[in-house]
C-alpha atoms as a PDB file:
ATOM      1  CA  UNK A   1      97.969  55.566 177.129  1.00  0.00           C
ATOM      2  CA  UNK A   2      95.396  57.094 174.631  1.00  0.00           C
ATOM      3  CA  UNK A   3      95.382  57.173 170.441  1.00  0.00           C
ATOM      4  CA  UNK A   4      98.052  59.328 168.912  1.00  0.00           C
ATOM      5  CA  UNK A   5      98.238  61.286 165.386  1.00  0.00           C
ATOM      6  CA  UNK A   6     100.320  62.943 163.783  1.00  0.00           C
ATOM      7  CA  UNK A   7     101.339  63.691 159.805  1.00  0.00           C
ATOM      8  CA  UNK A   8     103.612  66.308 158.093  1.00  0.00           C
ATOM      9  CA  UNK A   9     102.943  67.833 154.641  1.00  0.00           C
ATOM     10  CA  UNK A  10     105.505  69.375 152.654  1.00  0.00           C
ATOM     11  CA  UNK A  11     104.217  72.414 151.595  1.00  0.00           C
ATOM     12  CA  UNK A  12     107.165  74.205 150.208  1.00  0.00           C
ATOM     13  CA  UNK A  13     111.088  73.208 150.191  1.00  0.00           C
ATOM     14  CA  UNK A  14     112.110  73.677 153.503  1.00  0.00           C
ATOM     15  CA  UNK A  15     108.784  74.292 155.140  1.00  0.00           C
ATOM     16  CA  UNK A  16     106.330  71.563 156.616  1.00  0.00           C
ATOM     17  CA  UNK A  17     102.657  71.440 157.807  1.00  0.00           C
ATOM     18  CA  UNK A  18     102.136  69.387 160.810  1.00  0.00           C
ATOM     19  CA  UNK A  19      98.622  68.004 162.514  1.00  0.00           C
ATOM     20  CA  UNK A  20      98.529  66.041 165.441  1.00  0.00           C
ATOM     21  CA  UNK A  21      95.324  65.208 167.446  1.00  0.00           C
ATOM     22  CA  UNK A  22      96.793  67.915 169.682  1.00  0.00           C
ATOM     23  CA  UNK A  23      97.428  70.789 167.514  1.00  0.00           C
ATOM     24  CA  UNK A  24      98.527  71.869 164.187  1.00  0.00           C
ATOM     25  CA  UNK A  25     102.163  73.771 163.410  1.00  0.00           C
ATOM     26  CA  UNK A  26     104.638  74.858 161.077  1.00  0.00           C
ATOM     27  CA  UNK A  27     107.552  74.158 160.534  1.00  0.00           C
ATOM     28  CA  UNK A  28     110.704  75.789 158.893  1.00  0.00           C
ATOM     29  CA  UNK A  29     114.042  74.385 158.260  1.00  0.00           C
ATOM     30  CA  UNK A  30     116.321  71.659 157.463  1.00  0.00           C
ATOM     31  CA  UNK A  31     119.147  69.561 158.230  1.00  0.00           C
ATOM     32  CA  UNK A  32     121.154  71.517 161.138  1.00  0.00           C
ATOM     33  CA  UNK A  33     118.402  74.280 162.231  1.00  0.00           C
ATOM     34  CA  UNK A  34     114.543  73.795 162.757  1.00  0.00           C
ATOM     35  CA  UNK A  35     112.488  75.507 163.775  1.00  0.00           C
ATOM     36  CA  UNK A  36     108.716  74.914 164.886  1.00  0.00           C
ATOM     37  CA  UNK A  37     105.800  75.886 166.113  1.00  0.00           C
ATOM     38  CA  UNK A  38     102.197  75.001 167.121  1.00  0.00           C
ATOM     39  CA  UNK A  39      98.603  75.827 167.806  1.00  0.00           C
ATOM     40  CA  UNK A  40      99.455  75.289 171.224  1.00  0.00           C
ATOM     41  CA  UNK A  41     101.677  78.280 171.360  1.00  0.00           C
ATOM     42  CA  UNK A  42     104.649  75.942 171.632  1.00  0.00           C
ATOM     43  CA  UNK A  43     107.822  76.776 169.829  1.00  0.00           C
ATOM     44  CA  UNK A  44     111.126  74.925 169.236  1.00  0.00           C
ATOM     45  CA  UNK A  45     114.565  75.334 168.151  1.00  0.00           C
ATOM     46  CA  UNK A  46     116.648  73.053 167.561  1.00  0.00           C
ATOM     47  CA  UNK A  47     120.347  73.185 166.389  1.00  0.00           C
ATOM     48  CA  UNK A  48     122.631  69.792 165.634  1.00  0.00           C
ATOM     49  CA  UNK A  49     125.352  69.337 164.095  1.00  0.00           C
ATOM     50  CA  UNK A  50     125.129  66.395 161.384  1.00  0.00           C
ATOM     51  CA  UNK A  51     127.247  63.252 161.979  1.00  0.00           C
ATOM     52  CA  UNK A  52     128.218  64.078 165.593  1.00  0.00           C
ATOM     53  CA  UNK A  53     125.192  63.404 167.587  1.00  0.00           C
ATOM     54  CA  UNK A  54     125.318  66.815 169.190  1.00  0.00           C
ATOM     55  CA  UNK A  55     122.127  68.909 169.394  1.00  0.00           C
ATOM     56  CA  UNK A  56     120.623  71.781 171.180  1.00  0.00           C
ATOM     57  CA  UNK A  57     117.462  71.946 171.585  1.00  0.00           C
ATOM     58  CA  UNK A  58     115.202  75.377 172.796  1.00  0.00           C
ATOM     59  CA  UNK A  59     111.362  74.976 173.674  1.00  0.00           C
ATOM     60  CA  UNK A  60     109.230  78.141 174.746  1.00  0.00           C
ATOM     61  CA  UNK A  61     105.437  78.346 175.322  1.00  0.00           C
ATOM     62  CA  UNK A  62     102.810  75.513 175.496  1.00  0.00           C
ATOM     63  CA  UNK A  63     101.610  74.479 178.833  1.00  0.00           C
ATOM     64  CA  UNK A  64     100.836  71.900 181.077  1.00  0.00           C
ATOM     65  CA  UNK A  65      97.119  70.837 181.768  1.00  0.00           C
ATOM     66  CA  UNK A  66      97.115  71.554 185.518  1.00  0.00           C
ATOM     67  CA  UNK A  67      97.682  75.217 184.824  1.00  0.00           C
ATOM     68  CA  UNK A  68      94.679  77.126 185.572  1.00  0.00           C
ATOM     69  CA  UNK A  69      91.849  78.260 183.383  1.00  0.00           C
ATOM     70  CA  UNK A  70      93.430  81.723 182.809  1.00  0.00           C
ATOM     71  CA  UNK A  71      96.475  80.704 181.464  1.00  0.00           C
ATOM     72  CA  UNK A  72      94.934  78.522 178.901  1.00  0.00           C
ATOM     73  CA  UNK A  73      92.584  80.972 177.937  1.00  0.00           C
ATOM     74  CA  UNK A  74      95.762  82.729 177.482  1.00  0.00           C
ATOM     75  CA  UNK A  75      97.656  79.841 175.618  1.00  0.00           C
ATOM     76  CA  UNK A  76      94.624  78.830 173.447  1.00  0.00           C
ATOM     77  CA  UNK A  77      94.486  82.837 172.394  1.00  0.00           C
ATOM     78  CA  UNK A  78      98.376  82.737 171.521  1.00  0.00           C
ATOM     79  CA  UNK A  79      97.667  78.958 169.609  1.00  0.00           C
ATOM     80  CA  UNK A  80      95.434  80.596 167.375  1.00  0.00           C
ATOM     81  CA  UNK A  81      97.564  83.838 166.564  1.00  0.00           C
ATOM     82  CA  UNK A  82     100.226  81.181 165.851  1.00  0.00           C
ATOM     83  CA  UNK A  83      97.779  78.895 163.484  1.00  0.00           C
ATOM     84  CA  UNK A  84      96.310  82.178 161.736  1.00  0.00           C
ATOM     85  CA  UNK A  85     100.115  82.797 161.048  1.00  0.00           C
ATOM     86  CA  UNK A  86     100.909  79.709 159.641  1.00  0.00           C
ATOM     87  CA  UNK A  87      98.650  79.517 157.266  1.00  0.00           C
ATOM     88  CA  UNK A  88      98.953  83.423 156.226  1.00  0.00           C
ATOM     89  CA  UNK A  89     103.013  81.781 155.737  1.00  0.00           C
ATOM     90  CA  UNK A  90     100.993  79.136 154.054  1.00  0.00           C
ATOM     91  CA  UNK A  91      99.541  80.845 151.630  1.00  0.00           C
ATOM     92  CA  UNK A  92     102.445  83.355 150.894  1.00  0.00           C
ATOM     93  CA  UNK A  93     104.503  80.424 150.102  1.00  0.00           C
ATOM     94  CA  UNK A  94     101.881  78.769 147.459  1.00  0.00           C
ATOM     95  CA  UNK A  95     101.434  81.860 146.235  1.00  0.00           C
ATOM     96  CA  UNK A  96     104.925  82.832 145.044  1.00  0.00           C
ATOM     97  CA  UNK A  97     105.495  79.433 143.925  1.00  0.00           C
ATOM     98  CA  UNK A  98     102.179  79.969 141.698  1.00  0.00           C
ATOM     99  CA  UNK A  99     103.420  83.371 140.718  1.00  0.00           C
ATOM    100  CA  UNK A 100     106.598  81.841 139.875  1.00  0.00           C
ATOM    101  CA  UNK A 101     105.018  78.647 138.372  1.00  0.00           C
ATOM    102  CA  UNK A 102     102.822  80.605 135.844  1.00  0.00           C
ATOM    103  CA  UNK A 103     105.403  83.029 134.807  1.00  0.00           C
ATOM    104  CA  UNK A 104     107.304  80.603 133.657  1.00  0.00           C
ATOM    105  CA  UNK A 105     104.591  79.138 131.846  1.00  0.00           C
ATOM    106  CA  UNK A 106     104.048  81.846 129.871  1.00  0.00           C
ATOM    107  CA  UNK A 107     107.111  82.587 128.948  1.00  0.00           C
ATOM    108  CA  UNK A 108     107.650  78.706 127.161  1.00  0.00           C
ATOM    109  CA  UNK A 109     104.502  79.810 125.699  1.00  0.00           C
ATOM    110  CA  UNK A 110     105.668  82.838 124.246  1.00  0.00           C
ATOM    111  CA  UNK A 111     108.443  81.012 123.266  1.00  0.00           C
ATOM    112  CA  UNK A 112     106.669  78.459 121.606  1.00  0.00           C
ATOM    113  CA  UNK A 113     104.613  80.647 119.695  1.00  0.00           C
ATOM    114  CA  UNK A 114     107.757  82.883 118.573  1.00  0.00           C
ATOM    115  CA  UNK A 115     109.203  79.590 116.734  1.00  0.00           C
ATOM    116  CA  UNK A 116     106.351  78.279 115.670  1.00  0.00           C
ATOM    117  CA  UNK A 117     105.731  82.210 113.779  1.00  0.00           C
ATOM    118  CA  UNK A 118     109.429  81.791 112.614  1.00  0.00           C
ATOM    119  CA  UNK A 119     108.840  78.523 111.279  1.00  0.00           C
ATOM    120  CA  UNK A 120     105.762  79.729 109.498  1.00  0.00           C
ATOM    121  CA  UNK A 121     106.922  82.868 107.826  1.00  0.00           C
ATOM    122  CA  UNK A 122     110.193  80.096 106.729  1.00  0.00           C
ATOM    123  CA  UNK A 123     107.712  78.419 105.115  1.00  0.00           C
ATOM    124  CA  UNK A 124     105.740  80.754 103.351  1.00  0.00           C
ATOM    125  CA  UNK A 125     108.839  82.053 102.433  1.00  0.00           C
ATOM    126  CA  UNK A 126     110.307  78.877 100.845  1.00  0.00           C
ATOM    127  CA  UNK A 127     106.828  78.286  99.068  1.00  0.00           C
ATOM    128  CA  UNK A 128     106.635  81.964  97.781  1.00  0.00           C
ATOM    129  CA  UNK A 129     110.042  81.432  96.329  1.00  0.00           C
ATOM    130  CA  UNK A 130     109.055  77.917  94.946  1.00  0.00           C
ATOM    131  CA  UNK A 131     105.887  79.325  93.228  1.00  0.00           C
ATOM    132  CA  UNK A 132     107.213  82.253  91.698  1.00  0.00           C
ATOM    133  CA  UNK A 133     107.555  81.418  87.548  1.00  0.00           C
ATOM    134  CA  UNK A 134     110.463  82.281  85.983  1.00  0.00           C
ATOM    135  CA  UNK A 135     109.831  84.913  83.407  1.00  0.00           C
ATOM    136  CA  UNK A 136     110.367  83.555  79.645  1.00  0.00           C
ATOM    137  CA  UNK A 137     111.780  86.320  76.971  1.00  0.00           C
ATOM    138  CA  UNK A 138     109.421  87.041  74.611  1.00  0.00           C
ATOM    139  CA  UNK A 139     109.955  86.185  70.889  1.00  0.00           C
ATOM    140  CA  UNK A 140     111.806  88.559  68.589  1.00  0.00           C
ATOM    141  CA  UNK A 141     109.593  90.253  65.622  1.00  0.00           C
ATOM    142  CA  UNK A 142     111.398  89.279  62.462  1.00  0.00           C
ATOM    143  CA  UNK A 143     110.051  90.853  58.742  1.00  0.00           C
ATOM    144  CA  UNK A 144     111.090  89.473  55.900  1.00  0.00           C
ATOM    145  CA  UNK A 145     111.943  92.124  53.187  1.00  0.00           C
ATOM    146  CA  UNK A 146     113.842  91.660  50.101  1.00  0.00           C
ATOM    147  CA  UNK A 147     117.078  92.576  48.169  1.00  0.00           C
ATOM    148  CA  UNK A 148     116.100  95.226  45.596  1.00  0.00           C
ATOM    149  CA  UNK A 149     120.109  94.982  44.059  1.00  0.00           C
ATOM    150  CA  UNK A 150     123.400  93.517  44.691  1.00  0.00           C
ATOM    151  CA  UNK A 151     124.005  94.145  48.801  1.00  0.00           C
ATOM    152  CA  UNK A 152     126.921  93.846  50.614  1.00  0.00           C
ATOM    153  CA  UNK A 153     126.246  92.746  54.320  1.00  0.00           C
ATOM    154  CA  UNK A 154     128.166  93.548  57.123  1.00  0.00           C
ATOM    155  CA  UNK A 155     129.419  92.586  60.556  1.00  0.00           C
ATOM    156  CA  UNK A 156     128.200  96.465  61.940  1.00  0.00           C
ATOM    157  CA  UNK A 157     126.215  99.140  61.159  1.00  0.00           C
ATOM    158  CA  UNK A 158     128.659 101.053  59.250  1.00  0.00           C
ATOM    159  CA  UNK A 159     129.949 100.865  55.600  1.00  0.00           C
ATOM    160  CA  UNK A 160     133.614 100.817  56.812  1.00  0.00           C
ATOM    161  CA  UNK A 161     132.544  97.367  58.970  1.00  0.00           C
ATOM    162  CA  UNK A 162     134.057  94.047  57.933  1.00  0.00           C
ATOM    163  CA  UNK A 163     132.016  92.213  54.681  1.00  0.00           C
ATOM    164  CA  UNK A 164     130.584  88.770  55.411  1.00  0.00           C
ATOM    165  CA  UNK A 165     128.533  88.382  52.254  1.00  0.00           C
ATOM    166  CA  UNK A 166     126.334  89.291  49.817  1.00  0.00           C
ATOM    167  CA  UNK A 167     122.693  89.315  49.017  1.00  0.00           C
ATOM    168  CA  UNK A 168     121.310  89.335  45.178  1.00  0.00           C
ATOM    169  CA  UNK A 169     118.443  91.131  43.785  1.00  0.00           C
ATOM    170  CA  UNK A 170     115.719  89.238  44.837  1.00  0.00           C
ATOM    171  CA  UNK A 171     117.093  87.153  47.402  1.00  0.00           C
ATOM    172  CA  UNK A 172     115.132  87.306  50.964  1.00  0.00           C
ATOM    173  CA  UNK A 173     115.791  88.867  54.165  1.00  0.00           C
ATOM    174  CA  UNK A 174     114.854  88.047  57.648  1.00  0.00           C
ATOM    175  CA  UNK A 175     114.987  91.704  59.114  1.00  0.00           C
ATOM    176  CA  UNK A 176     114.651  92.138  62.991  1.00  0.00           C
ATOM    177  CA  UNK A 177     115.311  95.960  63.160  1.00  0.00           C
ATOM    178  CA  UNK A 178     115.585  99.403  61.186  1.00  0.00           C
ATOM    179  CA  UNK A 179     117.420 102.355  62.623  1.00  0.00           C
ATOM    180  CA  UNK A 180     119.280 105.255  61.910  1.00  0.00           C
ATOM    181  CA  UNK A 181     119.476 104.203  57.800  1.00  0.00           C
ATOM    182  CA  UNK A 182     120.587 100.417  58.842  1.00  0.00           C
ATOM    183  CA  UNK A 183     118.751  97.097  59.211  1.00  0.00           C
ATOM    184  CA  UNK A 184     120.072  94.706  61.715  1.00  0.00           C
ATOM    185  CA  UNK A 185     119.101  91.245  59.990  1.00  0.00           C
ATOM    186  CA  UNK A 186     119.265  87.537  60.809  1.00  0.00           C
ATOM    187  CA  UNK A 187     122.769  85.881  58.692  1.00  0.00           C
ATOM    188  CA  UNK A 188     122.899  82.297  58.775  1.00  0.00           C
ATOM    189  CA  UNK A 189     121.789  82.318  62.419  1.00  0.00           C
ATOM    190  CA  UNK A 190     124.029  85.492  63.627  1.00  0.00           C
ATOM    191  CA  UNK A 191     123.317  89.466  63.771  1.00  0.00           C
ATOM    192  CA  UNK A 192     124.544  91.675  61.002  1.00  0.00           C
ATOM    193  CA  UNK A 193     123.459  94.464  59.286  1.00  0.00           C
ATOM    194  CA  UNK A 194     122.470  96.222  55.563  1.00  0.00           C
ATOM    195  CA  UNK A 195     121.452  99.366  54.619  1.00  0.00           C
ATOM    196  CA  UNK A 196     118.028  99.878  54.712  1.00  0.00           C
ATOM    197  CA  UNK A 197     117.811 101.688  51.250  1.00  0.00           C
ATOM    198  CA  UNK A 198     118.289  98.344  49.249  1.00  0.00           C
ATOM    199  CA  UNK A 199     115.136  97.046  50.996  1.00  0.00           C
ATOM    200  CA  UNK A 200     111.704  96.556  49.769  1.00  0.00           C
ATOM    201  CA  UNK A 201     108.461  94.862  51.205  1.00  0.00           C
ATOM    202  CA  UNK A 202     107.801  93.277  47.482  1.00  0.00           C
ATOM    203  CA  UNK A 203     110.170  91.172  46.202  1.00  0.00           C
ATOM    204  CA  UNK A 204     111.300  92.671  42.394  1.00  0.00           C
ATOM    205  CA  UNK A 205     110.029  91.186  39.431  1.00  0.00           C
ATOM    206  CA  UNK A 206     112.200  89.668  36.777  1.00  0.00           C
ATOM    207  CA  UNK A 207     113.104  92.211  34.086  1.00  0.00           C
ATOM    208  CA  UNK A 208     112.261  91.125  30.423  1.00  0.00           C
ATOM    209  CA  UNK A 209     114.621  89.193  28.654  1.00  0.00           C
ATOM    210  CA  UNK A 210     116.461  91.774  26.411  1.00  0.00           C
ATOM    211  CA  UNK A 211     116.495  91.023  22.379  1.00  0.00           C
ATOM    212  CA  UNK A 212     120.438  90.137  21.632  1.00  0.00           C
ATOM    213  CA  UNK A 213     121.461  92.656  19.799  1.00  0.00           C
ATOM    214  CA  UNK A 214     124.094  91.717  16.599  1.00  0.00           C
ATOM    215  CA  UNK A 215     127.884  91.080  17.741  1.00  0.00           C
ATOM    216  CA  UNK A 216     129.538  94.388  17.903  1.00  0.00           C
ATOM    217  CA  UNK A 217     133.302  94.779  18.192  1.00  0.00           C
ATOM    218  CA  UNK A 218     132.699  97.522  20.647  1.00  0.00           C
ATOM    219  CA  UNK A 219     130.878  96.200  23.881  1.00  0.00           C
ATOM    220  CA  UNK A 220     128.864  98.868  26.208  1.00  0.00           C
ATOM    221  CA  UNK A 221     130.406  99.926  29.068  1.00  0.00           C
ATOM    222  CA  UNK A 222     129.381 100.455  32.665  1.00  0.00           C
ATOM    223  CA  UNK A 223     127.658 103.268  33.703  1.00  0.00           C
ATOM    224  CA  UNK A 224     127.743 104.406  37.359  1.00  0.00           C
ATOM    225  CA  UNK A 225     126.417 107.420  39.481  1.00  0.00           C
ATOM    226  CA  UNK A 226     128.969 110.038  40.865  1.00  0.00           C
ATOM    227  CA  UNK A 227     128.630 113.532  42.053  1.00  0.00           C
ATOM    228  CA  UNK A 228     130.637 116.474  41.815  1.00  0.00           C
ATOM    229  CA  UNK A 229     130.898 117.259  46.092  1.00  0.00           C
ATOM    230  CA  UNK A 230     131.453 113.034  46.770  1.00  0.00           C
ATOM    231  CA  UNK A 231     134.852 110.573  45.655  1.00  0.00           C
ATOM    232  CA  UNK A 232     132.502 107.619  45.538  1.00  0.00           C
ATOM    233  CA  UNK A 233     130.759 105.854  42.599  1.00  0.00           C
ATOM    234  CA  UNK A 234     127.057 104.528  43.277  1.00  0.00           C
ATOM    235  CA  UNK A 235     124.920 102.058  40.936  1.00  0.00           C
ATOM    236  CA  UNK A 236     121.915 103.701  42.410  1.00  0.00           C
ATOM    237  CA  UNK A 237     121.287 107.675  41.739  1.00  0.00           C
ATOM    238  CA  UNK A 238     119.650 107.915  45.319  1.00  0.00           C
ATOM    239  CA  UNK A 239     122.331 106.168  47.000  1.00  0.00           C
ATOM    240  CA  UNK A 240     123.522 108.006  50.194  1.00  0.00           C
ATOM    241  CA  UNK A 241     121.792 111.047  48.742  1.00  0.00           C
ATOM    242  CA  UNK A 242     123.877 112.494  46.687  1.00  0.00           C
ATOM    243  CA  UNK A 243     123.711 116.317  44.919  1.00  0.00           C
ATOM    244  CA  UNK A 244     123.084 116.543  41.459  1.00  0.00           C
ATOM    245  CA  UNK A 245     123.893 113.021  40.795  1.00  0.00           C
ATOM    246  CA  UNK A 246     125.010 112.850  37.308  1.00  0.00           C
ATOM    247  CA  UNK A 247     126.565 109.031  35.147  1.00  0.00           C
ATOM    248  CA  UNK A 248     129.795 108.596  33.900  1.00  0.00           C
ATOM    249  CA  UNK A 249     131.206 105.286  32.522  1.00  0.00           C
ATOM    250  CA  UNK A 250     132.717 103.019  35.227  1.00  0.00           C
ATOM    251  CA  UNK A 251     136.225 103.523  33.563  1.00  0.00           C
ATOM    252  CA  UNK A 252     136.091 107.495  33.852  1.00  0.00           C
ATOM    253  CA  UNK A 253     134.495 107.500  36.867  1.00  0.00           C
ATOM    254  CA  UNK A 254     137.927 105.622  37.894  1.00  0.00           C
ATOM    255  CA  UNK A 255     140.641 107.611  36.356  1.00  0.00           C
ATOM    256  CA  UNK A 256     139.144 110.673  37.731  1.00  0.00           C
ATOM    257  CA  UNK A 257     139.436 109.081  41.135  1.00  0.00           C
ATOM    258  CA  UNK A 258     136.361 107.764  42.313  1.00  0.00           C
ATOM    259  CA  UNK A 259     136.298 104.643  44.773  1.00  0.00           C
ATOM    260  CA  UNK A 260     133.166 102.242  44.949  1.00  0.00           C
ATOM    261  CA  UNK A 261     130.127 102.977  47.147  1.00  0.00           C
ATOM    262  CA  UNK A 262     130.578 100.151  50.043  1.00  0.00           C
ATOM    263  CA  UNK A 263     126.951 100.261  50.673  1.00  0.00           C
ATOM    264  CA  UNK A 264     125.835  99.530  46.626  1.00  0.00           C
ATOM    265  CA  UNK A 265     129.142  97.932  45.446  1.00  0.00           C
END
């Protein structure tokens, strides 16, 4: 009885590599159906049925050592046509499985690198968005100008617009715009308007006091402004520009049928 070997590789799921100090085979299979075969030429089938104890079992090739010289000549050329085989099986095997292997590497890669460029353009996103300063209005322009007479101020540009007030000859005015013969002007912290004509960079000096003249029985009356086209009265001759503006006392000026100016009265 002489020194035995013999070891079996799993090379790919189903299929073995087997050496022996005899010869070196394949085989294919699994549970129920194997098959085999060898550098020797030898092949084998074998069929079973699991859990019975019933097998079949179908050998073909090989030889026996008192054949003569031709036939193993013969058999050793067959036992390398079947070991050239095996490992061209080999080879296709690992190969496919590499194929296989590496695609699927790269495509986690890919993968990878497709979140990790989503996660990055999140980012830059969120910081962009962070950074970006809200923009601050800019300050409003005020002037202050100043009341050249009595003026009425209203709640809109328009002389027919609801009276809030007042201003007095003299008195101050924050203007913030001019337009169309109005000035839109800051009231106690609100918008309203006054016409524009009543306005005056310089603020108007104080007129002289007037010598009292000796008690008279008959007082001086009112004069105002009127023209012949217009029904309104004006304290001012250039008031709302008025043709051939011509003075009447306040209390003709009435009974003919003249109203106040809302802009100068």
């Amino acid at each position: 009885m002489g020194m035995r070997f013999k070891k079996s590789k799993k090379i790919a799921p189903g299929v073995k590599l087997n050496v022996s100090n005899k010869s070196v085979g394949v085989s294919v299979g699994g549970k129920g159906v194997h098959h085999s075969v060898s550098s020797s030429g030898r092949k084998t089938t074998t069929v079973s049925a699991p859990g019975t104890g019933l097998s079949y079992v179908k050998t073909s090739g090989g030889g026996s050592r008192k054949r003569k010289s031709s036939k193993k000549a013969q058999s050793g050329t067959v036992g390398c046509g079947t070991i050239l085989l095996g490992f061209i099986l080999f080879f296709l095997i690992v190969g496919v499985f590499s194929s296989g292997f590496s695609s699927g590497r790269k495509k986690a890669a890919e993968a990878a690198a497709s979140s990790s460029s989503a996660a990055s353009s999140s980012t830059v996103s969120a910081v962009s968005e962070t950074s970006t300063p809200t923009p601050t209005e800019a300050p409003v322009e005020t002037k202050v100008m100043y009341s050249q007479s009595s003026l009425n101020i209203r709640a809109a540009a328009s002389a027919d617009a609801e009276k809030l007030g007042t201003f007095s000859a003299g008195d101050s005015v924050t203007v913030i715009s001019s337009e169309n013969g109005w000035s839109k002007i800051d009231y106690n912290g609100t918008e309203a308007y006054v016409a524009s004509d009543y306005l005056s960079d310089t603020q108007p000096t104080a007129a002289p006091a007037a010598t009292q003249a000796p008690a008279s029985s008959d007082q001086q009356e009112t004069m105002v402004w009127v023209s012949d086209s217009g029904k309104k009265y004006h304290s001012k001759s250039s008031c709302s520009n008025m043709s051939n503006p011509h003075q009447i006392s306040l209390s003709d000026a009435q009974a003919q049928g003249y109203t106040p100016c809302k802009k100068c009265h």
